[in-house]
Structures are given as C-alpha cells and as structure tokens.
PDB file of N, CA and C in Angstrom:
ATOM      1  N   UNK A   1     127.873  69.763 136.192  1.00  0.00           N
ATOM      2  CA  UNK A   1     126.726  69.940 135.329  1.00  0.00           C
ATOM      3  C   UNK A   1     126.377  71.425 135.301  1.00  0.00           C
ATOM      4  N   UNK A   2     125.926  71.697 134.442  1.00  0.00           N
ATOM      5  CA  UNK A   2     125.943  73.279 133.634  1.00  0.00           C
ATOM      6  C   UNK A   2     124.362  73.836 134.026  1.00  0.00           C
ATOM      7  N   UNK A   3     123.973  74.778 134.317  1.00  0.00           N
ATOM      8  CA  UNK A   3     122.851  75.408 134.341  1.00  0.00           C
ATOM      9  C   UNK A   3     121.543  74.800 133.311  1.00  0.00           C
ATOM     10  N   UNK A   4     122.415  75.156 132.343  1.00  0.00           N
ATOM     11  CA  UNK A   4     121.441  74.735 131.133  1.00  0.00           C
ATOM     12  C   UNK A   4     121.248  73.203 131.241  1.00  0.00           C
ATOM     13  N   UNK A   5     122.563  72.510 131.265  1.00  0.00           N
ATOM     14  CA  UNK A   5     122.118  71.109 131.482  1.00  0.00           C
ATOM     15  C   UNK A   5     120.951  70.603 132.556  1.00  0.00           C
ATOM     16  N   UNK A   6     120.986  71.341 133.814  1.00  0.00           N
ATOM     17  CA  UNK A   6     120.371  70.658 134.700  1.00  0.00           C
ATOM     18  C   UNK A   6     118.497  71.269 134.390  1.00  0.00           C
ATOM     19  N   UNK A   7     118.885  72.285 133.742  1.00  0.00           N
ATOM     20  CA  UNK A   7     117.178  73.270 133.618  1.00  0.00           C
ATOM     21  C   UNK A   7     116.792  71.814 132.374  1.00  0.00           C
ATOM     22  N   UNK A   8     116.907  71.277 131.310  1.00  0.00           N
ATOM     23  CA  UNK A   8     117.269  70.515 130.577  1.00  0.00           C
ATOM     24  C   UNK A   8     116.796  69.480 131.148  1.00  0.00           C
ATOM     25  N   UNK A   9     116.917  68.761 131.931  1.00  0.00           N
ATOM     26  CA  UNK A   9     117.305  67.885 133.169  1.00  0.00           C
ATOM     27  C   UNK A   9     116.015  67.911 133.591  1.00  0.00           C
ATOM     28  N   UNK A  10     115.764  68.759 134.270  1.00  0.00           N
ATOM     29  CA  UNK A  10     114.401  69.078 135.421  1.00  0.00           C
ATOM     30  C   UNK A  10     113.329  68.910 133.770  1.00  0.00           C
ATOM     31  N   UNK A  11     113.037  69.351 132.907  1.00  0.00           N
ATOM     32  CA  UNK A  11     112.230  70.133 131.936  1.00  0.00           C
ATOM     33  C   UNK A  11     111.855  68.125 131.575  1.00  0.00           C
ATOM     34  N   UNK A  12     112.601  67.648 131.217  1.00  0.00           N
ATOM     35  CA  UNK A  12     112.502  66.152 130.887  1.00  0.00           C
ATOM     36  C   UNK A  12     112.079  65.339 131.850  1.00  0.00           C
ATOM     37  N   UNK A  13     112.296  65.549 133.144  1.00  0.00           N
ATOM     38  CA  UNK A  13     111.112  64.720 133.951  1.00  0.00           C
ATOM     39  C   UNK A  13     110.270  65.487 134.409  1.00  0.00           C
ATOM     40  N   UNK A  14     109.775  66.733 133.978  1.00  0.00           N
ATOM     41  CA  UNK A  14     108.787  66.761 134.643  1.00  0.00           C
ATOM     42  C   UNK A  14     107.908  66.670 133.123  1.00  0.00           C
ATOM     43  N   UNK A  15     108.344  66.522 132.086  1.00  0.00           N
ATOM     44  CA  UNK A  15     107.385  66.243 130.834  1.00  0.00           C
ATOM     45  C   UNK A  15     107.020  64.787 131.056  1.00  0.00           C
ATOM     46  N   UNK A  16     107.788  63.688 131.593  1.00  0.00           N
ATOM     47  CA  UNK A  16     107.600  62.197 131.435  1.00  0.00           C
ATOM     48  C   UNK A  16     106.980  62.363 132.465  1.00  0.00           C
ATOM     49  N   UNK A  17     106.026  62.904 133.899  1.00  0.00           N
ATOM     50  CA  UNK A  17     105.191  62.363 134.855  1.00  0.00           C
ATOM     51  C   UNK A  17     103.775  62.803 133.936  1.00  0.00           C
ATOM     52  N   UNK A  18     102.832  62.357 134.501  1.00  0.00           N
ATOM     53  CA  UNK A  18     101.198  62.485 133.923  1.00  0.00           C
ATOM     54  C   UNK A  18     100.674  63.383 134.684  1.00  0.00           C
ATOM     55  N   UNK A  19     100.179  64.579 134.427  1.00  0.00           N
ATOM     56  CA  UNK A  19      99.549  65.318 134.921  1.00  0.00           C
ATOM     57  C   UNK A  19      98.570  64.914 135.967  1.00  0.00           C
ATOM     58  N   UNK A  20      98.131  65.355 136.874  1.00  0.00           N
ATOM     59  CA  UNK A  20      97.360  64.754 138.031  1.00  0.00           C
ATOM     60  C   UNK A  20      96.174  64.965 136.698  1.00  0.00           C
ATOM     61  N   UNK A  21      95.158  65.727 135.983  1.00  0.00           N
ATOM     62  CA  UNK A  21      94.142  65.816 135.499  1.00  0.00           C
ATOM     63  C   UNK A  21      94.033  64.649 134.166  1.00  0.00           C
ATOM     64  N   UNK A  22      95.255  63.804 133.953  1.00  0.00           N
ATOM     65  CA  UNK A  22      95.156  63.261 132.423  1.00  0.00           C
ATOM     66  C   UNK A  22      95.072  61.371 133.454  1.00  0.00           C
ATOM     67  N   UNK A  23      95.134  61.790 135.106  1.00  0.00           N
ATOM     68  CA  UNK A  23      95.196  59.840 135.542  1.00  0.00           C
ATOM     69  C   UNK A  23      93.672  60.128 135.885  1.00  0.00           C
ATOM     70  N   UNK A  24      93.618  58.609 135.777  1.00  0.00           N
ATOM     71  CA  UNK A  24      92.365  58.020 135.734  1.00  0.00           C
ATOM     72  C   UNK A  24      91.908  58.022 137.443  1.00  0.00           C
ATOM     73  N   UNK A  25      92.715  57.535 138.395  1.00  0.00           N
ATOM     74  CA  UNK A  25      92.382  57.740 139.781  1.00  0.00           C
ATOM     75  C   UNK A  25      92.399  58.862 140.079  1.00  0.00           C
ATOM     76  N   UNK A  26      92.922  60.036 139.698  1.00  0.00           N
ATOM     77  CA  UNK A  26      92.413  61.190 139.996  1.00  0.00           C
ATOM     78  C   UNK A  26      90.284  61.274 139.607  1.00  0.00           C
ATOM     79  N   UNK A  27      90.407  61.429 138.258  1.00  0.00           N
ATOM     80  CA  UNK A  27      88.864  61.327 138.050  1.00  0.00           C
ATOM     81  C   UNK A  27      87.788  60.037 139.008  1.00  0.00           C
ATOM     82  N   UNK A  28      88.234  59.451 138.948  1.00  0.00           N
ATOM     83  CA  UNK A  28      87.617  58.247 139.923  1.00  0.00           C
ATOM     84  C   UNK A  28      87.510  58.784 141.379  1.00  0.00           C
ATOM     85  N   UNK A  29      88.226  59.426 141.928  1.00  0.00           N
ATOM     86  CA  UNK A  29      88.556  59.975 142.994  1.00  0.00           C
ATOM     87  C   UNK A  29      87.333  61.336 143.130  1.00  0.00           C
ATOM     88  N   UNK A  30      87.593  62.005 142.179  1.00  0.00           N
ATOM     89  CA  UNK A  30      86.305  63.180 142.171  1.00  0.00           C
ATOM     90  C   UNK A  30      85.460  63.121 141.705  1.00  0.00           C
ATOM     91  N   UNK A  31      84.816  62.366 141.190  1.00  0.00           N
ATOM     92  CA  UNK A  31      83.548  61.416 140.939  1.00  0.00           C
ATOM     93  C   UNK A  31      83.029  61.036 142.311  1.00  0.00           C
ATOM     94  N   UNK A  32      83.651  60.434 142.878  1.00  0.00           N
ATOM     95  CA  UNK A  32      83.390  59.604 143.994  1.00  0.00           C
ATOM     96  C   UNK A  32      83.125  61.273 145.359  1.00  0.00           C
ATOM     97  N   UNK A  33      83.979  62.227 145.232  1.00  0.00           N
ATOM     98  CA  UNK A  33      83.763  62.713 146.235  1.00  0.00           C
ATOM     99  C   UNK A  33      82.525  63.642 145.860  1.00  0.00           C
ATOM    100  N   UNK A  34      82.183  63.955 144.477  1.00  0.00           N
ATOM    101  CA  UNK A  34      80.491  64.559 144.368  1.00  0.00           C
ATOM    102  C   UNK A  34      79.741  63.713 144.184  1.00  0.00           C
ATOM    103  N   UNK A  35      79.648  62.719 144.407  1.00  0.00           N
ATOM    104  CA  UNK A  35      78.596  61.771 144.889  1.00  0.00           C
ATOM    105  C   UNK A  35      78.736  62.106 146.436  1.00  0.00           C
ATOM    106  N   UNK A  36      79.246  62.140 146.713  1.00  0.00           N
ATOM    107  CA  UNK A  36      79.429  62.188 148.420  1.00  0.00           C
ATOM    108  C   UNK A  36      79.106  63.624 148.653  1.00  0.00           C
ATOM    109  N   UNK A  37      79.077  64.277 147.833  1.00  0.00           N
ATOM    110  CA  UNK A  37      78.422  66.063 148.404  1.00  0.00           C
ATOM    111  C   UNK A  37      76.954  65.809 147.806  1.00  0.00           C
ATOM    112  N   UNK A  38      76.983  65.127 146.516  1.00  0.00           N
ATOM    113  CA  UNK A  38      75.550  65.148 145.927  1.00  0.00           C
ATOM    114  C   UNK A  38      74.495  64.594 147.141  1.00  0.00           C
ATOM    115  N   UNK A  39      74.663  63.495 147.891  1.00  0.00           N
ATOM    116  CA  UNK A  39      74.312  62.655 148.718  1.00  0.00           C
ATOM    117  C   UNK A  39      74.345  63.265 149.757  1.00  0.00           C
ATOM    118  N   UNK A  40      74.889  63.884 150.214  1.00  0.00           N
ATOM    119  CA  UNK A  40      74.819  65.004 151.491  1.00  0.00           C
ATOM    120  C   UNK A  40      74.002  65.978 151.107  1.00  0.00           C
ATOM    121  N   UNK A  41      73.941  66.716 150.189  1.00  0.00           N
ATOM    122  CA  UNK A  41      72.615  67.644 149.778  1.00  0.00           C
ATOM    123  C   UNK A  41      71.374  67.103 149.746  1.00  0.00           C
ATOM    124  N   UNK A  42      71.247  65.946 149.155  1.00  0.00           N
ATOM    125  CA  UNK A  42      69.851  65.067 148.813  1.00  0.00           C
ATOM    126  C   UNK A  42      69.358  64.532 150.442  1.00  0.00           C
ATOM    127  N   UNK A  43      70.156  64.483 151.467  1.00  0.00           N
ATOM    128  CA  UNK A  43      69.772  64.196 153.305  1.00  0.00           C
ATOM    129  C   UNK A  43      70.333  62.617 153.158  1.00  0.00           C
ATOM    130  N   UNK A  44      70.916  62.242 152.270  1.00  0.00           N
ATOM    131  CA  UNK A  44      71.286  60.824 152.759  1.00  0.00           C
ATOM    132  C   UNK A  44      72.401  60.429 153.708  1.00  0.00           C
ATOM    133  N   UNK A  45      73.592  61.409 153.449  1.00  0.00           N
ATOM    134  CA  UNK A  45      74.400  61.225 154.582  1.00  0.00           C
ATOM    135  C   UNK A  45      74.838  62.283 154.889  1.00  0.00           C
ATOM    136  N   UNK A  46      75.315  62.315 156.155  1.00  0.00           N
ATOM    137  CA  UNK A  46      75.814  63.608 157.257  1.00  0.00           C
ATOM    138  C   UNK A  46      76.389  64.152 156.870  1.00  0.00           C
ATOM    139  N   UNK A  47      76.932  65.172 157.796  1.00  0.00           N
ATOM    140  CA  UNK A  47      78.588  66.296 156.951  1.00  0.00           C
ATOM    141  C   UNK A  47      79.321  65.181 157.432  1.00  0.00           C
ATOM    142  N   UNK A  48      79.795  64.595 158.838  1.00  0.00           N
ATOM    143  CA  UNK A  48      80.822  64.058 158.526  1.00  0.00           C
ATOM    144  C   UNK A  48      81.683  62.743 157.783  1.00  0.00           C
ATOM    145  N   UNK A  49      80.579  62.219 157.523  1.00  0.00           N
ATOM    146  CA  UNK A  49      81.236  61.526 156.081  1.00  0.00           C
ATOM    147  C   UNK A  49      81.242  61.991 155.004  1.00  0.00           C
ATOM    148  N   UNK A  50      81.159  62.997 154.426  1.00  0.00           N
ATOM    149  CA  UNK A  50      80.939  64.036 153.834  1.00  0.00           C
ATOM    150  C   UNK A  50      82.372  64.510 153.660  1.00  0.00           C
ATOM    151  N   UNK A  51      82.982  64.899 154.900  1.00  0.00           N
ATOM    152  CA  UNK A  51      83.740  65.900 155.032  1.00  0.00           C
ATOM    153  C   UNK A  51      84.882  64.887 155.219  1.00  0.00           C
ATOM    154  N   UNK A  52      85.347  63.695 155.748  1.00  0.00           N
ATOM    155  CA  UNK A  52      85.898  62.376 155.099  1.00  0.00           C
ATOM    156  C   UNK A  52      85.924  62.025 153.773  1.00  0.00           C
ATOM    157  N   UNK A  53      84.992  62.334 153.101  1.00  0.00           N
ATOM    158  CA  UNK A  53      85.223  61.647 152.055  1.00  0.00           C
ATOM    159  C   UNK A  53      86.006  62.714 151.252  1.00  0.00           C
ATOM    160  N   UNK A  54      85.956  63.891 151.138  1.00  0.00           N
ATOM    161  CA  UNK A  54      86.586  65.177 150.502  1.00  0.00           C
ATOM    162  C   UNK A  54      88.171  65.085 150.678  1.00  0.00           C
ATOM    163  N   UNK A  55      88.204  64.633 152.066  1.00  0.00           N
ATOM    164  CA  UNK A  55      89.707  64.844 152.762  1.00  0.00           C
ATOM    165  C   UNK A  55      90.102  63.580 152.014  1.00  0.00           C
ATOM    166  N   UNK A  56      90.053  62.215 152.351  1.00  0.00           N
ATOM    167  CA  UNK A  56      90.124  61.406 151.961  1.00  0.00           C
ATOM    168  C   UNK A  56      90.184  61.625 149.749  1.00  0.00           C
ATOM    169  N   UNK A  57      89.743  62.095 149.548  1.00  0.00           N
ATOM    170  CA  UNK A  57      89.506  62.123 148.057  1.00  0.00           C
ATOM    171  C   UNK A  57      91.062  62.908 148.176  1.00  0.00           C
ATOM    172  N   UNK A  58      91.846  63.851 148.354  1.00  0.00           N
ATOM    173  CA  UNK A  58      92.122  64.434 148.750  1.00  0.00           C
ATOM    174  C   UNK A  58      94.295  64.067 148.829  1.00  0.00           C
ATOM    175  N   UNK A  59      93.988  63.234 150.133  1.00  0.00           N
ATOM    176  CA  UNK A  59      94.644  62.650 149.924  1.00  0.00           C
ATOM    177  C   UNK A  59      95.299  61.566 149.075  1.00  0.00           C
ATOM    178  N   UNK A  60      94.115  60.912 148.414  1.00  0.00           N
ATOM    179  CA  UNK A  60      94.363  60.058 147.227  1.00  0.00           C
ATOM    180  C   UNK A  60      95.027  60.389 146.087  1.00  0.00           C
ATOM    181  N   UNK A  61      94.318  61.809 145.746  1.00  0.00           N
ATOM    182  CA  UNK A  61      95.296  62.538 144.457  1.00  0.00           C
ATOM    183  C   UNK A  61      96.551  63.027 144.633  1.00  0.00           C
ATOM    184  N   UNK A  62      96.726  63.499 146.011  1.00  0.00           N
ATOM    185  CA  UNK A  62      98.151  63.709 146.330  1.00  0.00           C
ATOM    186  C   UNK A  62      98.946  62.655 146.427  1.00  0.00           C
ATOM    187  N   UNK A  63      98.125  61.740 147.160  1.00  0.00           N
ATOM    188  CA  UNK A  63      99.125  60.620 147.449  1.00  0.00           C
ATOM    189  C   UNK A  63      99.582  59.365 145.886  1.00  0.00           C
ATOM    190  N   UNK A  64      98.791  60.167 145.353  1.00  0.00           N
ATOM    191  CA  UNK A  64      99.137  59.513 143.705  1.00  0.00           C
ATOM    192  C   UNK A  64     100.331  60.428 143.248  1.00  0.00           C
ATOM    193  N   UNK A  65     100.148  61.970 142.915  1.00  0.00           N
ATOM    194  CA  UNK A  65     101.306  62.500 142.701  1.00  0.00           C
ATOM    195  C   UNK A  65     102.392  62.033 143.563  1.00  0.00           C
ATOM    196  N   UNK A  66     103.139  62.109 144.515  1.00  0.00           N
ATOM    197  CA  UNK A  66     103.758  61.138 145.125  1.00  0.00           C
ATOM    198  C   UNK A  66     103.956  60.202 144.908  1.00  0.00           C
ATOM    199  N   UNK A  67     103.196  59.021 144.439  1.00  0.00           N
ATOM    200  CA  UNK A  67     103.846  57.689 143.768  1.00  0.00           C
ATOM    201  C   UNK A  67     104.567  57.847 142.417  1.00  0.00           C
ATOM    202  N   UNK A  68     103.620  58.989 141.324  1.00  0.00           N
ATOM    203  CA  UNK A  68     103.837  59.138 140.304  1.00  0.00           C
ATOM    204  C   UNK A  68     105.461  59.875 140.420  1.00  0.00           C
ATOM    205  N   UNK A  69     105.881  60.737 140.834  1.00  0.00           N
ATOM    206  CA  UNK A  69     106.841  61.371 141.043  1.00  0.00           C
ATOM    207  C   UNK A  69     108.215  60.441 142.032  1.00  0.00           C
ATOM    208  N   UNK A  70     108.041  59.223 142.643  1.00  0.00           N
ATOM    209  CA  UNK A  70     108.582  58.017 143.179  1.00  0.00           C
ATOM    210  C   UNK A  70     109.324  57.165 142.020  1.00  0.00           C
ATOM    211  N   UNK A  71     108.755  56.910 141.128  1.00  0.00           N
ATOM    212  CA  UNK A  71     108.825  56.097 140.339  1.00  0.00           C
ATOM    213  C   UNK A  71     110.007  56.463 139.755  1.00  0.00           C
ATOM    214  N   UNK A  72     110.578  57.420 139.249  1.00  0.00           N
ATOM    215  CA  UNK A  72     111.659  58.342 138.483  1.00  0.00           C
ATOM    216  C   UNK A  72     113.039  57.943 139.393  1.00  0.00           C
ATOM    217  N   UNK A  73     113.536  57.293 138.955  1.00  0.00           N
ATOM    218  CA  UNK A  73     115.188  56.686 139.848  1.00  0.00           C
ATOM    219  C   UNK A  73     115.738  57.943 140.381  1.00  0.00           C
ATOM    220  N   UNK A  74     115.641  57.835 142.086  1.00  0.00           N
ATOM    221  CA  UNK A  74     116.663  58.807 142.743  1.00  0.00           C
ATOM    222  C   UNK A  74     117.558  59.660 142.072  1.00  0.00           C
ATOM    223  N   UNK A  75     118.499  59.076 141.365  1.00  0.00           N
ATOM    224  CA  UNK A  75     119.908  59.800 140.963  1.00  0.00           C
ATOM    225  C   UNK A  75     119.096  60.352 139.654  1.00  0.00           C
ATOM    226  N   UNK A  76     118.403  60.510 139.186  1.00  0.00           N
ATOM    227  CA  UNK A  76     117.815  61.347 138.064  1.00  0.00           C
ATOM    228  C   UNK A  76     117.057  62.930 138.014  1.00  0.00           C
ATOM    229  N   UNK A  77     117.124  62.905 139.135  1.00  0.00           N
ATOM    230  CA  UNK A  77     116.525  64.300 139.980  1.00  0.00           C
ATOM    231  C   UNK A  77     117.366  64.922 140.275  1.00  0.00           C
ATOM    232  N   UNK A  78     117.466  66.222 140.280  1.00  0.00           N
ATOM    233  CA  UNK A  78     118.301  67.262 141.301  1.00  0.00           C
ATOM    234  C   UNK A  78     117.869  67.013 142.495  1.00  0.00           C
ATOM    235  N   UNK A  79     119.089  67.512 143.488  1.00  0.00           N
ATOM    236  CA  UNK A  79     118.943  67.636 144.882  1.00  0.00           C
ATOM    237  C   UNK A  79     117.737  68.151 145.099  1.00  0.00           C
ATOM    238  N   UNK A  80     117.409  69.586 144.226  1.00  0.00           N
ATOM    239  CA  UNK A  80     116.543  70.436 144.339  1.00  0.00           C
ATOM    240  C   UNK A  80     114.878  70.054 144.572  1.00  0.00           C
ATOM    241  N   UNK A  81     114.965  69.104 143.703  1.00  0.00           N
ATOM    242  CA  UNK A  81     113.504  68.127 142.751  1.00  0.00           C
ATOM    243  C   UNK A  81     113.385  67.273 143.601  1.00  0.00           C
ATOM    244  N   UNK A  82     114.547  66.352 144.934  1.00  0.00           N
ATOM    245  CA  UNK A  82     114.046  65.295 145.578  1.00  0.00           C
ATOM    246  C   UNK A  82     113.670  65.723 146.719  1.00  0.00           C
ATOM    247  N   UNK A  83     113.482  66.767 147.128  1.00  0.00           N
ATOM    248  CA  UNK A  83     112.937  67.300 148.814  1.00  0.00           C
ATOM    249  C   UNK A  83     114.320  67.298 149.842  1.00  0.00           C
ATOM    250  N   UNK A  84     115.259  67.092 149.414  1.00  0.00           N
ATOM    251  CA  UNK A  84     116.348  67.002 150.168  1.00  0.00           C
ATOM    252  C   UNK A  84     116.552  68.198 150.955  1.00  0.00           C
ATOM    253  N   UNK A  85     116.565  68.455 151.958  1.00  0.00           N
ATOM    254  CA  UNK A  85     116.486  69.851 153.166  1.00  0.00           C
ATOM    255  C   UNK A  85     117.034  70.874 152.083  1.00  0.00           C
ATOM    256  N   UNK A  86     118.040  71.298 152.817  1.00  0.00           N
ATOM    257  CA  UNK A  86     119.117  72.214 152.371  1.00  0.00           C
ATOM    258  C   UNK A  86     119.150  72.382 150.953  1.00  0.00           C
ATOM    259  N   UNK A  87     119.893  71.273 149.632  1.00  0.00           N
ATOM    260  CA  UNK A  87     120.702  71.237 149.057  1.00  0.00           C
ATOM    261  C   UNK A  87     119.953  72.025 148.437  1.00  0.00           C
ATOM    262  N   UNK A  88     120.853  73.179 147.397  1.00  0.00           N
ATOM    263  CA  UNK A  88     120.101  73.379 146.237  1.00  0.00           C
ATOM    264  C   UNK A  88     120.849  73.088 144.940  1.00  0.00           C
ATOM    265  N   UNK A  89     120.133  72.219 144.025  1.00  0.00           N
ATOM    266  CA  UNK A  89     121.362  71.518 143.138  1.00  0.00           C
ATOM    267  C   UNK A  89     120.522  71.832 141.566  1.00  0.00           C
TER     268      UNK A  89
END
C-alpha cells in the first residue's frame, strides 16, 4: 500500500467517527458536571464530590472516544491508528 493510499485510508476513518462535541453523551456528561460545580458554589456539596464528578465526567468522554474509535474493524486501521507499540504502518 502506497503513501497516498494509506493517508487516503486514515483521512476516511477518521471522517466516519463523530466528533466527541457533535455525541450526545458527551453534552449530557458536561451538563451534569456544571451542575456539580454550580452546586458546589451554591454550598450544597463539597469539593470532593465535586472533584469526582469532573474526573468522572472526564473519563466518560474519553471513554466514549474509545468505544467510538473500537467500533471500526481492526484490519481497517493502520498499525499506526491501532496503538500497536512499535509498528509504524
């Protein structure tokens, strides 16, 4: 596979994943964590649920990119694109 083919390649899946800002659990997710700062300013709850809920928010959006980027069949990725140590493909 040719340079161009594989730039080609990469350019086409990364157009078919959804931007973390266009999914809906992302927004649900940061909604939820300024309520949780709003609510910590207003004295209702502590920093450290506070500071849970941020991390936690946090992980959710990442851990969505990650599913979203899962979904795309192994052999359709470069070496490069699947986290594979070494390879650079």
């Amino acid at each position: 596979m040719t340079d161009v083919q594989m730039q080609q390649k990469i350019q086409k899946i990364q157009m078919s994943l959804t931007p973390w800002y266009k999914q809906k659990t992302s927004w649900t997710t940061i909604a939820g964590v300024l309520g949780t700062i709003g609510s910590y300013f207003a004295g209702e709850v502590s920093l450290m649920p506070t500071i849970w809920a941020v991390v936690g928010g946090l992980v959710i959006i990442f851990g969505r990119q990650g599913v979203e980027k899962s979904r795309i069949p192994y052999g359709e990725l470069p070496a490069s694109q699947r986290g594979d140590s070494d390879i650079v493909g």
